[in-house]
Each structure stands twice: as structure tokens, then as C-alpha cells.
C-alpha atoms as a PDB file:
ATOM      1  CA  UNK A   1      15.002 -24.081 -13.379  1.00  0.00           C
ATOM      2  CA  UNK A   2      16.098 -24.587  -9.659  1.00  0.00           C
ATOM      3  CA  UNK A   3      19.692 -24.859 -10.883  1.00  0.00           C
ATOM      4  CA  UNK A   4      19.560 -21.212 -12.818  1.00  0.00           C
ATOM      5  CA  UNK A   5      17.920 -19.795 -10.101  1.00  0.00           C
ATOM      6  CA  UNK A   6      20.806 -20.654  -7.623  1.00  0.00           C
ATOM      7  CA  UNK A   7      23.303 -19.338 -10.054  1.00  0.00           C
ATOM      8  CA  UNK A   8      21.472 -16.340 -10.344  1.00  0.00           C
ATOM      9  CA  UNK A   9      21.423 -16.137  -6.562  1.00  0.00           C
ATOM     10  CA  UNK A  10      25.187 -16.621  -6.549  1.00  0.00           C
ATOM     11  CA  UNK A  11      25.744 -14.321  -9.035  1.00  0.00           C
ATOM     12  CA  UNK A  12      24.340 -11.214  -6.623  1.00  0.00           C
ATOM     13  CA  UNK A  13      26.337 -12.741  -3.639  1.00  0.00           C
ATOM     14  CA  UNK A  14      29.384 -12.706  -5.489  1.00  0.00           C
ATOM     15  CA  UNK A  15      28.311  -8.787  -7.027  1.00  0.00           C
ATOM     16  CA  UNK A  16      28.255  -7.990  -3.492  1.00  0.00           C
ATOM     17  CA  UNK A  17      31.498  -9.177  -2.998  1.00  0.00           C
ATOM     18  CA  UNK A  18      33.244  -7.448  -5.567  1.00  0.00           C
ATOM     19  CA  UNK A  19      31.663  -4.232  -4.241  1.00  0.00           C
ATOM     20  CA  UNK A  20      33.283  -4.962  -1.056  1.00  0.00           C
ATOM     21  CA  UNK A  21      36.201  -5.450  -1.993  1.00  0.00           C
ATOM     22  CA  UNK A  22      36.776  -2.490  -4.052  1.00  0.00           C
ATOM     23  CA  UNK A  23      34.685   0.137  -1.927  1.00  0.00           C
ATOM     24  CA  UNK A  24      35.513  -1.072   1.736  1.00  0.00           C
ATOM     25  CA  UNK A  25      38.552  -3.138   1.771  1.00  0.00           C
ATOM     26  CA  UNK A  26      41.020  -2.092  -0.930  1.00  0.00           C
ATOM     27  CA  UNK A  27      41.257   1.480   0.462  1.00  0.00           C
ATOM     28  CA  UNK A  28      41.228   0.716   3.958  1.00  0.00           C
ATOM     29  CA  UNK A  29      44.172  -1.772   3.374  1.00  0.00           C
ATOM     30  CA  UNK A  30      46.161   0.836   1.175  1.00  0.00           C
ATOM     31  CA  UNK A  31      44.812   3.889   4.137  1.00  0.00           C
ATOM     32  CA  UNK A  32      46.288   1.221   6.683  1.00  0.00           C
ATOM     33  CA  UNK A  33      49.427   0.910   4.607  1.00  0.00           C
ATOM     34  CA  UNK A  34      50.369   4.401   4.125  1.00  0.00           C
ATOM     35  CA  UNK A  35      49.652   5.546   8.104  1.00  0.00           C
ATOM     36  CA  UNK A  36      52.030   2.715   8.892  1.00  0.00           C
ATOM     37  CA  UNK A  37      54.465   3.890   6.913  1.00  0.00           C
ATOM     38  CA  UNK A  38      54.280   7.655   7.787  1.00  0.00           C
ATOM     39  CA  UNK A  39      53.930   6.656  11.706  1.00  0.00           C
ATOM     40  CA  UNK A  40      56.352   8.355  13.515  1.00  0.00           C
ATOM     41  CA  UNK A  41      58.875   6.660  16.474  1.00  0.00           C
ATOM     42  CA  UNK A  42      56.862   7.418  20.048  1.00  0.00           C
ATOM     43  CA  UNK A  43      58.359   9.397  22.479  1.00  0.00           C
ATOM     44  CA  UNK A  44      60.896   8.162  25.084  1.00  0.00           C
ATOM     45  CA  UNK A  45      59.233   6.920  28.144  1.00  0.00           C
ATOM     46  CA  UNK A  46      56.852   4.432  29.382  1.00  0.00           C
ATOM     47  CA  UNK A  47      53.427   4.002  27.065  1.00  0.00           C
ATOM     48  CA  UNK A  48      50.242   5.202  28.667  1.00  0.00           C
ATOM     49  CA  UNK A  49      47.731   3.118  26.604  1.00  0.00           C
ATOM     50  CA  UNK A  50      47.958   0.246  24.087  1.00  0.00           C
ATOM     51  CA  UNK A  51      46.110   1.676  20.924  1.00  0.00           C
ATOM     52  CA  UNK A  52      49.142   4.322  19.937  1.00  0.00           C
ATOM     53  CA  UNK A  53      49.346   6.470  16.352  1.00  0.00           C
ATOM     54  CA  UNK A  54      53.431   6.593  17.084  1.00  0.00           C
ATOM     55  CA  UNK A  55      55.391   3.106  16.363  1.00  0.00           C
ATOM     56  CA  UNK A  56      56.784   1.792  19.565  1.00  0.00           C
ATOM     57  CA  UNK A  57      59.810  -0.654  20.140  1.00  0.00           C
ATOM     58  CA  UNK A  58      59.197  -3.048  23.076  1.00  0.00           C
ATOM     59  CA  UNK A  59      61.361  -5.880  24.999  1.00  0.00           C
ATOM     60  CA  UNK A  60      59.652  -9.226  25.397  1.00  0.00           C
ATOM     61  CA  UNK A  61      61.001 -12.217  26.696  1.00  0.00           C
ATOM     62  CA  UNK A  62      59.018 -15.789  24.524  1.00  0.00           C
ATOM     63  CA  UNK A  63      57.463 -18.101  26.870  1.00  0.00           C
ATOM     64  CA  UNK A  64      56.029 -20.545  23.894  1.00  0.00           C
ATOM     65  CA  UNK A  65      57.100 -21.163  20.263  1.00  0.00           C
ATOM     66  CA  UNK A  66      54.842 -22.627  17.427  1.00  0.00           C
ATOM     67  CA  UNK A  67      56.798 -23.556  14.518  1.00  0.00           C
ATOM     68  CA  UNK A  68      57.873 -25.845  12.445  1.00  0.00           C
ATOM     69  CA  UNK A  69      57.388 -27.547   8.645  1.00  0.00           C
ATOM     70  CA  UNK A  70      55.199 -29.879  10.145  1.00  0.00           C
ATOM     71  CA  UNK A  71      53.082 -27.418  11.767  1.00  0.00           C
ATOM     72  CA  UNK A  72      49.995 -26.723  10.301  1.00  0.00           C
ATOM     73  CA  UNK A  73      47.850 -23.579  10.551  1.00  0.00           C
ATOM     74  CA  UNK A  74      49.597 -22.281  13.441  1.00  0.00           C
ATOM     75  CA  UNK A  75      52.954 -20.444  13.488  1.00  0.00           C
ATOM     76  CA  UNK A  76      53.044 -18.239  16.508  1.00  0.00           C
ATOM     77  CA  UNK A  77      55.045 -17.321  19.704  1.00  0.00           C
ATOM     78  CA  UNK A  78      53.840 -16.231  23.044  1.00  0.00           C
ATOM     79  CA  UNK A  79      55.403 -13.209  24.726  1.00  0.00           C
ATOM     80  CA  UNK A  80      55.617 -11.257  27.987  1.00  0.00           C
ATOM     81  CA  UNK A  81      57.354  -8.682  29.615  1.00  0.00           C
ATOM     82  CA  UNK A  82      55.263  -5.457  28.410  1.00  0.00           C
ATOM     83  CA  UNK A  83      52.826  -3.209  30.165  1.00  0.00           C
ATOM     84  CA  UNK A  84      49.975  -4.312  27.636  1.00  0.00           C
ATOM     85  CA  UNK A  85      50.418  -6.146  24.388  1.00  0.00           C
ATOM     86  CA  UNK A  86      51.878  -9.721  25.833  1.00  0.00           C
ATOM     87  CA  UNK A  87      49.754 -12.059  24.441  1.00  0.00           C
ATOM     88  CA  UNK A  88      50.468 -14.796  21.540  1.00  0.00           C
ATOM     89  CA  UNK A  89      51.719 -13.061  17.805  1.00  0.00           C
ATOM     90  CA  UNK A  90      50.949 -14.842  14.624  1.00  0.00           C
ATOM     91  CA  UNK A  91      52.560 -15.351  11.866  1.00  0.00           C
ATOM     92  CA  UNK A  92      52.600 -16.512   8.187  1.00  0.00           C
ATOM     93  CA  UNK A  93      55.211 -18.600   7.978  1.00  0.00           C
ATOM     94  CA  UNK A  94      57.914 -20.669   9.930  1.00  0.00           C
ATOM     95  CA  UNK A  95      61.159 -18.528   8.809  1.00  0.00           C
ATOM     96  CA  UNK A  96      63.154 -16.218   8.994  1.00  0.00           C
ATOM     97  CA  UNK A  97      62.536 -16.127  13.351  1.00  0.00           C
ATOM     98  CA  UNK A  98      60.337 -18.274  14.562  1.00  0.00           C
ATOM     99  CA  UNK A  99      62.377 -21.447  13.647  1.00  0.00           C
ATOM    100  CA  UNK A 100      65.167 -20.108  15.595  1.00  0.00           C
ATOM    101  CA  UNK A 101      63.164 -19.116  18.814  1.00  0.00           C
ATOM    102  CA  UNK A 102      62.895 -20.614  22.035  1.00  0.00           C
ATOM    103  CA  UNK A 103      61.449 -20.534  25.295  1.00  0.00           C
ATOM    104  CA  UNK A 104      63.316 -17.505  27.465  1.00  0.00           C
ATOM    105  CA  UNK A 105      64.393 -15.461  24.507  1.00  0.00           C
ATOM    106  CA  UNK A 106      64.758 -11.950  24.303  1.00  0.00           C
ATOM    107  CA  UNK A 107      63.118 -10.353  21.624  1.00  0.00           C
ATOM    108  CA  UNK A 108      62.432  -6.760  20.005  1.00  0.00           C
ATOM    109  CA  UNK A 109      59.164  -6.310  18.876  1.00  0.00           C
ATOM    110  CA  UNK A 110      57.530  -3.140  17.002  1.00  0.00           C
ATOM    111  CA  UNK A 111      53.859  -1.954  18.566  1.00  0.00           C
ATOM    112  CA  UNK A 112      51.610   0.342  16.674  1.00  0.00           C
ATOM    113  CA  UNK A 113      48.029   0.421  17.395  1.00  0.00           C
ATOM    114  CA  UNK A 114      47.902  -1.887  19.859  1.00  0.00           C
ATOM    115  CA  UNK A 115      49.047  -4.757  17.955  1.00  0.00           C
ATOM    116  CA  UNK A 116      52.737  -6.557  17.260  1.00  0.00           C
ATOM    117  CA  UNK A 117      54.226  -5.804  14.058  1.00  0.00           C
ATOM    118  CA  UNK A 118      57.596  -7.266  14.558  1.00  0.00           C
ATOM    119  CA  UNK A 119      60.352  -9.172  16.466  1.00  0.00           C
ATOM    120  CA  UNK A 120      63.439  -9.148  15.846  1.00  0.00           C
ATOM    121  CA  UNK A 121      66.406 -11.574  17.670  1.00  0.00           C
ATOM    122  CA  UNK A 122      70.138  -9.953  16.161  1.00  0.00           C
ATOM    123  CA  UNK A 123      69.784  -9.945  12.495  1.00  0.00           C
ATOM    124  CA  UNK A 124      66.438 -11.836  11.929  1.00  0.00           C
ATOM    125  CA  UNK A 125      63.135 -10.092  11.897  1.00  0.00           C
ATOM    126  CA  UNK A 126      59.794 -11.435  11.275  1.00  0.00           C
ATOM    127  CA  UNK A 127      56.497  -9.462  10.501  1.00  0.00           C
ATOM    128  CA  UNK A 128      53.495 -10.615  12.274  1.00  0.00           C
ATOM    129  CA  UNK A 129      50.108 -11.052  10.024  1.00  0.00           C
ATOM    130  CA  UNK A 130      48.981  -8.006  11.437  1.00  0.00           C
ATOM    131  CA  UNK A 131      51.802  -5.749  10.104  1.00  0.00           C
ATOM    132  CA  UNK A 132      50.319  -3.978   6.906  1.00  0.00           C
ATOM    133  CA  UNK A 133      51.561  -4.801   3.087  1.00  0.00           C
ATOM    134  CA  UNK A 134      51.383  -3.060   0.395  1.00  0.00           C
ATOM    135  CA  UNK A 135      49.635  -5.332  -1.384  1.00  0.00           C
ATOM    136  CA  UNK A 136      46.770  -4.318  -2.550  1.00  0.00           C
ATOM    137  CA  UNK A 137      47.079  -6.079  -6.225  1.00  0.00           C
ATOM    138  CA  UNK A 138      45.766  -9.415  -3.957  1.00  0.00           C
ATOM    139  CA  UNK A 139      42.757  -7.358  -2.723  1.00  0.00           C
ATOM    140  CA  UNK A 140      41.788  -6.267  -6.042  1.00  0.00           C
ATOM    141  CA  UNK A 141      42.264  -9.717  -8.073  1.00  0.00           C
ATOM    142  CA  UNK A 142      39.925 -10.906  -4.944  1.00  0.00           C
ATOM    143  CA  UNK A 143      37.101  -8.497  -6.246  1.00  0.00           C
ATOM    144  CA  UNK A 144      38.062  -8.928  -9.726  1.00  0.00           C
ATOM    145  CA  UNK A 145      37.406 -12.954  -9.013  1.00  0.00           C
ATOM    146  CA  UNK A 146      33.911 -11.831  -8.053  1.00  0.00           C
ATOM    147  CA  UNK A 147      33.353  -9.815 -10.357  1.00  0.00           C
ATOM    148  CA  UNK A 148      34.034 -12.410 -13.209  1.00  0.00           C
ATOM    149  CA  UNK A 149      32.354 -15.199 -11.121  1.00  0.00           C
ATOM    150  CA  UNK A 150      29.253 -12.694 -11.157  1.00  0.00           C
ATOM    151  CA  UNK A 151      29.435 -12.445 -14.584  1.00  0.00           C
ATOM    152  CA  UNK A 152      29.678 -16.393 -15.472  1.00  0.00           C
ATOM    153  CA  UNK A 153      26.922 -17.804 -13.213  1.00  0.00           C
ATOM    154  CA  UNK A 154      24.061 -14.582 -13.983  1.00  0.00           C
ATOM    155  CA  UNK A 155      24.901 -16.016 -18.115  1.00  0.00           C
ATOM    156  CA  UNK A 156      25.058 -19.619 -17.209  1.00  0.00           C
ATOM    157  CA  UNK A 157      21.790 -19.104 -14.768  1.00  0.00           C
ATOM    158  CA  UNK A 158      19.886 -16.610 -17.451  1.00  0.00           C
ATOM    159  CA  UNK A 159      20.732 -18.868 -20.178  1.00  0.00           C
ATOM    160  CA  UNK A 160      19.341 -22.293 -18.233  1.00  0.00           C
ATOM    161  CA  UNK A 161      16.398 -20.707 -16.500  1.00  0.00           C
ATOM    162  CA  UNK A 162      14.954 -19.155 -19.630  1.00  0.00           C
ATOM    163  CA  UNK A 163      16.154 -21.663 -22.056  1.00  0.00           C
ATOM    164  CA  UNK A 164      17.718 -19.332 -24.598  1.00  0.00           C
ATOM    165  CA  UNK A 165      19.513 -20.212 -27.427  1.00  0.00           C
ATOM    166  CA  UNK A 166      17.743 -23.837 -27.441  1.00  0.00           C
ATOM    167  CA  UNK A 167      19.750 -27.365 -26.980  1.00  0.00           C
ATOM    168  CA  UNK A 168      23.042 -25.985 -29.063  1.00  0.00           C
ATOM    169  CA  UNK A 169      23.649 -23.209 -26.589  1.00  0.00           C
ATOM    170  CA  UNK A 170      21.799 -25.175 -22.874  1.00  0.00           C
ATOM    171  CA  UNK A 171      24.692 -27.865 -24.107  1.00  0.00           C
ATOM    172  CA  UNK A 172      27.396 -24.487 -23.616  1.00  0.00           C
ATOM    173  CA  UNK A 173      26.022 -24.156 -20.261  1.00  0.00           C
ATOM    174  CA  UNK A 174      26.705 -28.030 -18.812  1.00  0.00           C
ATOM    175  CA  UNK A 175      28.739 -28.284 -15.351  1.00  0.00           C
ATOM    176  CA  UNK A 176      30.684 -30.299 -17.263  1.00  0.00           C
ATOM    177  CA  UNK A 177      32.793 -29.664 -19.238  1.00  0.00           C
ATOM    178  CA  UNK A 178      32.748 -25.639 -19.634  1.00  0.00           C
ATOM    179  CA  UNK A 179      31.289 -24.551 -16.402  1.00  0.00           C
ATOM    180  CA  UNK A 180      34.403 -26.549 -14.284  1.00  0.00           C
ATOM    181  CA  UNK A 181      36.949 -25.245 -16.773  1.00  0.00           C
ATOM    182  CA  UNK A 182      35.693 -22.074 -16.562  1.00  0.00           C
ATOM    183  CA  UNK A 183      35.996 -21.631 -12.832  1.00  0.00           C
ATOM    184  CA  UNK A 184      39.258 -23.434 -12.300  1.00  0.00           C
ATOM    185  CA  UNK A 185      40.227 -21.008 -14.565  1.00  0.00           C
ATOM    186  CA  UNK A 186      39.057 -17.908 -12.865  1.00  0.00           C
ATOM    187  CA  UNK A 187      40.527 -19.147  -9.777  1.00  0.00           C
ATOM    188  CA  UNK A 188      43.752 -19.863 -11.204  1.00  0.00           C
ATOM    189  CA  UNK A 189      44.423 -16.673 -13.292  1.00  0.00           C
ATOM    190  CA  UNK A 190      43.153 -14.492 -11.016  1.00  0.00           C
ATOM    191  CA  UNK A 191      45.132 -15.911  -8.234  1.00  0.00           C
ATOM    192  CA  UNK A 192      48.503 -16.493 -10.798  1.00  0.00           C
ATOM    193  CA  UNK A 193      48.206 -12.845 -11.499  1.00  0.00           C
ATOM    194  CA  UNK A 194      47.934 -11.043  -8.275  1.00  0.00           C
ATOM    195  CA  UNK A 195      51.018 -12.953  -7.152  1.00  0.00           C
ATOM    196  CA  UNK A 196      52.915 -12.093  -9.886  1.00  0.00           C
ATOM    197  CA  UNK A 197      52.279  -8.251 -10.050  1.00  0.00           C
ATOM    198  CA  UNK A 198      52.603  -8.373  -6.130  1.00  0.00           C
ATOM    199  CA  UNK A 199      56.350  -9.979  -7.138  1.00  0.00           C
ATOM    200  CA  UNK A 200      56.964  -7.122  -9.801  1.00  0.00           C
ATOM    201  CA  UNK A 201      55.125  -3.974  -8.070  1.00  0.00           C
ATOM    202  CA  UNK A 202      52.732  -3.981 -10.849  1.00  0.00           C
ATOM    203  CA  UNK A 203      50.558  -1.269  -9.702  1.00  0.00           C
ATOM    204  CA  UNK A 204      46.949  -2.848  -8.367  1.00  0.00           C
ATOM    205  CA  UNK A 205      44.634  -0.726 -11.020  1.00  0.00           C
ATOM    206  CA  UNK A 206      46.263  -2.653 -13.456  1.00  0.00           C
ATOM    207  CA  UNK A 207      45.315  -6.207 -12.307  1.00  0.00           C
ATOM    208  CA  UNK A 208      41.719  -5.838 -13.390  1.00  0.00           C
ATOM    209  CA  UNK A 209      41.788  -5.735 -16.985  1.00  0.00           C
ATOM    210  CA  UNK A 210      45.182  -7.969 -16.973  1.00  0.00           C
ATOM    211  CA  UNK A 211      43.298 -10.642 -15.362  1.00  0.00           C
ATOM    212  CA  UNK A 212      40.005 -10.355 -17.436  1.00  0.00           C
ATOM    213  CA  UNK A 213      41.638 -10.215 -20.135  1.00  0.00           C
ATOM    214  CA  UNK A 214      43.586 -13.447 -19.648  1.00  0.00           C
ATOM    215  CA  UNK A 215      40.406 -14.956 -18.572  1.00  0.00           C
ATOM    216  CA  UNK A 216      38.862 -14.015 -21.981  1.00  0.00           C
ATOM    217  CA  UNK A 217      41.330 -15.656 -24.143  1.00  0.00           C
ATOM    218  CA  UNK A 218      41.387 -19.083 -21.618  1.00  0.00           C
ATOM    219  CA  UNK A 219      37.424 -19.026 -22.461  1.00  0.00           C
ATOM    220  CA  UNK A 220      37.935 -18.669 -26.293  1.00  0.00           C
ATOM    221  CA  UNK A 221      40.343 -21.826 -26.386  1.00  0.00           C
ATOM    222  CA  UNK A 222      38.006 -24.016 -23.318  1.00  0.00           C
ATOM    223  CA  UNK A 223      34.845 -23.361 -26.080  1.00  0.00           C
ATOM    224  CA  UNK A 224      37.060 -23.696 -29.567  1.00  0.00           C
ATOM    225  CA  UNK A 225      36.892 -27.310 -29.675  1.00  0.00           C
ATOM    226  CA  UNK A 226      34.246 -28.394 -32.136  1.00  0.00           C
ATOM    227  CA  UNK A 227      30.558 -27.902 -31.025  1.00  0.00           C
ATOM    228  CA  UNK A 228      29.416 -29.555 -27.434  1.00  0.00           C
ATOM    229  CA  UNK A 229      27.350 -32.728 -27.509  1.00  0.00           C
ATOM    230  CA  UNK A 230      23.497 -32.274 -26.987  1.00  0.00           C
ATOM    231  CA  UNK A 231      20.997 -33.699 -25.889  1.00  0.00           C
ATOM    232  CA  UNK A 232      19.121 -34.379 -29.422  1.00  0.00           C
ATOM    233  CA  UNK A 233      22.169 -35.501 -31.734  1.00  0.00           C
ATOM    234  CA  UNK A 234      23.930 -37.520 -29.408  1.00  0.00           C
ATOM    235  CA  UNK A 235      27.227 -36.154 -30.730  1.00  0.00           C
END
């Protein structure tokens, strides 16, 4: 009982989520995405405040570097030299700059609401983690995740706190095997497919169903296998 009450509990955590992500985030990162895009160059002379509408190109000089493959978690560089955004930028990865950065550099960076987007050294140019993407195919797969994760622990929790469907379908139910296989599943097909339409500008609405979808079939062929062992044959 304790056990489908607490997947019942995640179930309305994870319906939550799903509303989150597809009422608050995924149109505030696609609104983000498009004003970026359509922000103009700011006027010539010196900025008045840090939180600008207009993209701005600013000269830093890097006083610290954080790179490297055997750098974990933190990929970064420290700059200075502007009238407000020095400060460390962040980044997801190693390459194309940051590898070939060092202490006393001049860079170009690219400001737009107060934050670093870019810097650039000659030809190589690096977008910080807060420059916007348009990806919004990995925000949506995110709420489609919870939305299918809502949808296997409320059955899996209704089905064991009730006891429907007696031993032949509480035996469908188990941890192991179905509800592991199951959720490595979710995981993996959700996450396999917002990649891949991110790689091939699949357009986001379409990630949904794709990855449902796929997730159907995967639980057709994880319950095919002759009937689960229960509790009463000991088969």
C-alpha cells in the first residue's frame, strides 16, 4: 500500500512538471530565443547600464582560464576591462576558445541583457551557457519525460494500492523486471530523441508524439515475453 501511495505521489510531482515545462519554460526559452535574434547592434558610445535590449560588443582582457579534458564541471574564464559585466563566463564545453585562452588575452565578447553571450579571439568564438538556443525540442522531450513518467507510476501505484487485476497483473507491476525497463526506457528515448531532432531541426511540436510513440512500442516488446512469474505458481 505504502509503495502505491508514493507512486501516486510521484505521479502528481512529475504532472506538475510537465505543466511547467510546457506552460512556463518552453515559451519563455523560444520568447528568449527570438528577442535575441531580432536584438538590434547598440548605439556607438559608452553603455549607461548593464541590463540592455540592444546587443553590445565589448573588449575584455582574461585574467583566469578553466579548461581542460580533465576538468570537470567547470569550464569558464574570468574577464575584466568593462564598465559592468567583468565577472567569470561559463561555458559548456572546453573547445572551440577556451582551450586556446590564457591569462592576458584580449578578447571580444557580445553583451545583451546584462549577461556574456560570446568571446571571440581571431577566428574562434565560443557561446557562453547563457547565450539562447533554439532548442526547444530538449525542453519539450523534458515535459514529455514527465508526462510519460506521470502516466507509468499513477498505473503502477493504482494498480498496487487497489490490487486490481489480482496476482497475474500485481506480477506486471514488480520493480523488477518491467518497472526498471520501463524507466530506463523513458529516459533513454526521450533523451535519444530530443537530441536527434535538435541535430535535424525537427520542429519541437513534433517530439511529443515521436517520443510516446517510440515509448509505446519499447513497452509492447519489454511485456511480450511469456507471462511474468507470480507469486502463486511459482513460474
Amino acid at each position: 500500500m505504502l509503495t502505491g501511495l508514493a507512486l501516486i505521489a510521484v505521479s502528481c510531482v512529475a504532472v506538475l512538471g510537465c505543466r511547467s515545462a510546457f506552460v512556463t519554460w518552453l515559451p519563455r526559452e523560444i520568447a528568449r530565443y527570438q528577442d535575441y535574434e531580432a536584438a538590434r547592434p547598440c548605439p556607438a558610445g559608452p553603455p549607461t547600464h548593464a541590463y540592455e535590449d540592444c546587443v553590445r560588443t565589448v573588449r575584455f582582457t582574461v585574467t583566469e582560464v578553466h579548461a581542460g579534458a580533465g576538468t570537470k564541471g567547470d569550464h569558464s574564464a574570468t574577464v575584466t576591462g568593462s564598465p559592468f559585466w567583468n565577472g567569470t563566463v561559463d561555458f559548456g564545453d572546453w573547445d572551440p576558445l577556451l582551450t586556446a585562452l590564457h591569462k592576458g588575452d584580449r578578447v571580444t565578447g557580445t553583451v545583451w541583457h546584462g549577461s556574456v553571450m560570446t568571446l571571440a579571439k581571431g577566428d574562434a568564438r565560443q557561446s557562453s551557457i547563457d547565450e539562447p538556443r533554439d532548442e526547444p525540442q530538449m525542453v519539450a522531450v523534458a515535459g514529455t519525460f514527465a508526462a510519460l513518467l506521470a502516466v507509468l507510476t499513477f498505473v503502477f501505484g493504482v494498480i498496487l494500492l487497489t490490487g486490481a487485476g489480482g496476482p497475474r497483473l500485481q506480477a506486471r507491476v514488480r520493480w523488477r523486471p518491467y518497472g526498471m525497463r520501463l524507466l530506463i526506457t523513458l529516459f533513454t528515448v526521450c533523451f535519444a530523441v530530443g537530441l536527434i531532432c535538435v541535430w535535424t531541426g525537427v520542429p519541437w511540436w513534433l517530439t511529443p508524439g515521436l517520443s510516446a510513440l517510440i515509448v509505446a512500442v519499447a513497452a509492447v516488446v519489454i511485456y511480450h515475453p511469456g507471462p511474468p512469474r507470480t507469486a502463486d505458481t511459482g513460474r
